[in-house]
C-alpha atoms as a PDB file:
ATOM      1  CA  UNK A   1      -6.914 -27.235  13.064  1.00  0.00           C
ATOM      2  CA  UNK A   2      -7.147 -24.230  15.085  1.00  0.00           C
ATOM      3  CA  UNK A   3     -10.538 -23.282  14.280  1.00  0.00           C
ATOM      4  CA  UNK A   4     -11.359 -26.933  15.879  1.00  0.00           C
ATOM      5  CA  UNK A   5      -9.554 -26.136  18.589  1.00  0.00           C
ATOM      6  CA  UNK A   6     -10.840 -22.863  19.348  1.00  0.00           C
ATOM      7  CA  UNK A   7     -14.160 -24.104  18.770  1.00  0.00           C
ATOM      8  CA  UNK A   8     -13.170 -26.981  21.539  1.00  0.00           C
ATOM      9  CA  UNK A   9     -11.711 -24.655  24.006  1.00  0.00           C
ATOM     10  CA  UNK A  10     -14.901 -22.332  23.869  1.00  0.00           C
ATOM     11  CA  UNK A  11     -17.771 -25.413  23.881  1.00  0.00           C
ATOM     12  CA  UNK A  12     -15.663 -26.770  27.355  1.00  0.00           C
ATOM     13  CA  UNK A  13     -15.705 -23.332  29.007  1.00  0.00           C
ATOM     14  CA  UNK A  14     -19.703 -22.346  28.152  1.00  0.00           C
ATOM     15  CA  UNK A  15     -20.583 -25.981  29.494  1.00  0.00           C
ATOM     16  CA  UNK A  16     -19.037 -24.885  32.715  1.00  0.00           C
ATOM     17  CA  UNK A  17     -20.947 -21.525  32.597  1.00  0.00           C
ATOM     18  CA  UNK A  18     -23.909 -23.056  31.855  1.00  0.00           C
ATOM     19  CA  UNK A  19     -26.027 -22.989  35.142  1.00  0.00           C
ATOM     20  CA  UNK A  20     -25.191 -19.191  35.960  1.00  0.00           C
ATOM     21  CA  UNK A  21     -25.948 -17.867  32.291  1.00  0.00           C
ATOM     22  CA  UNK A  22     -29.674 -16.593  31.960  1.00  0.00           C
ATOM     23  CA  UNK A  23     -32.221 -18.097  29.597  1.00  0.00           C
ATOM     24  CA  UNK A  24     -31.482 -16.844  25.779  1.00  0.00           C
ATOM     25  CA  UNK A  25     -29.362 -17.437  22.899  1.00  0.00           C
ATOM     26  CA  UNK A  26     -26.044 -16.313  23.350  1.00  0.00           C
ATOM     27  CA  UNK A  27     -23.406 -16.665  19.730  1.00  0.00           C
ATOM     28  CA  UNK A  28     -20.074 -16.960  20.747  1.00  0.00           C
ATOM     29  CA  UNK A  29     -17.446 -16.015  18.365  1.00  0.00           C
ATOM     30  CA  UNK A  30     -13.354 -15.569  18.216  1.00  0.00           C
ATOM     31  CA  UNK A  31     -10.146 -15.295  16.208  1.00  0.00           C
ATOM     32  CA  UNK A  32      -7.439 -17.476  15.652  1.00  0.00           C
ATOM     33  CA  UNK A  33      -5.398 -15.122  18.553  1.00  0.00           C
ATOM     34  CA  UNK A  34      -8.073 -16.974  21.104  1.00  0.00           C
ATOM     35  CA  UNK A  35      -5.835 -20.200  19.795  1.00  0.00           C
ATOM     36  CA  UNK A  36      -2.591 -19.002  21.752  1.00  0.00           C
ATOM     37  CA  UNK A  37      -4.471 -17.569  24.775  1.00  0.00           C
ATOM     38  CA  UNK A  38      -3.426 -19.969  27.769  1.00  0.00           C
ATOM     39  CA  UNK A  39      -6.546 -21.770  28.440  1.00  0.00           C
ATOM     40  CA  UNK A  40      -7.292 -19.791  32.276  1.00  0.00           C
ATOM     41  CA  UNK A  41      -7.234 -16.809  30.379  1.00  0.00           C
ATOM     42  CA  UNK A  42      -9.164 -17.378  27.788  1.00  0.00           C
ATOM     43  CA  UNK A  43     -12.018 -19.072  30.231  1.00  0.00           C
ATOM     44  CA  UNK A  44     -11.773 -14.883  32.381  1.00  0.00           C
ATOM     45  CA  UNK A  45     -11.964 -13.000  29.147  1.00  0.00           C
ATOM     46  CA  UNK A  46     -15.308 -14.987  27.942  1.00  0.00           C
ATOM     47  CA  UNK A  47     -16.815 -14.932  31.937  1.00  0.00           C
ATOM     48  CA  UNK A  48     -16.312 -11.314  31.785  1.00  0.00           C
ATOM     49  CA  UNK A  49     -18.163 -11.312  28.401  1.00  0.00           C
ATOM     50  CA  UNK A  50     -20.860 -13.082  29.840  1.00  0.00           C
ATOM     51  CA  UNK A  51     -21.305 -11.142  32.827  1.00  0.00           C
ATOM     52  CA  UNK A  52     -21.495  -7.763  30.175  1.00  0.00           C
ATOM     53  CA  UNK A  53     -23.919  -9.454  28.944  1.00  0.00           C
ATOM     54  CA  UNK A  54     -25.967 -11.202  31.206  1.00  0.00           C
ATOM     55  CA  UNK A  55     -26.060  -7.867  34.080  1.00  0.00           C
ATOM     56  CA  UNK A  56     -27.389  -5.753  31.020  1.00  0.00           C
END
């Protein structure tokens, strides 16, 4: 159950991030503590990710 959810929570916030993230394959990947992050925060800490990523 919280795996799914996790999994549900991180599909909604990369579909928003979609049209600023650069070609590529990108693997997303996080712990059952993402499951009791309040959504808003969860959605910063994997944009900041993405920008580590992506300015590289």
């Amino acid at each position: 159950m919280v795996r799914n959810r996790i999994r549900r929570r991180l599909r909604a916030i990369v579909r928003d991030a979609l049209p600023g993230m650069a070609p590529g394959a990108y693997l997303f990947g996080a712990g059952p503590e993402a499951a009791t992050l309040p959504y808003e925060e969860l959605r910063t800490t994997v944009n900041q990710a993405l920008r580590a990523v992506t300015s590289r």
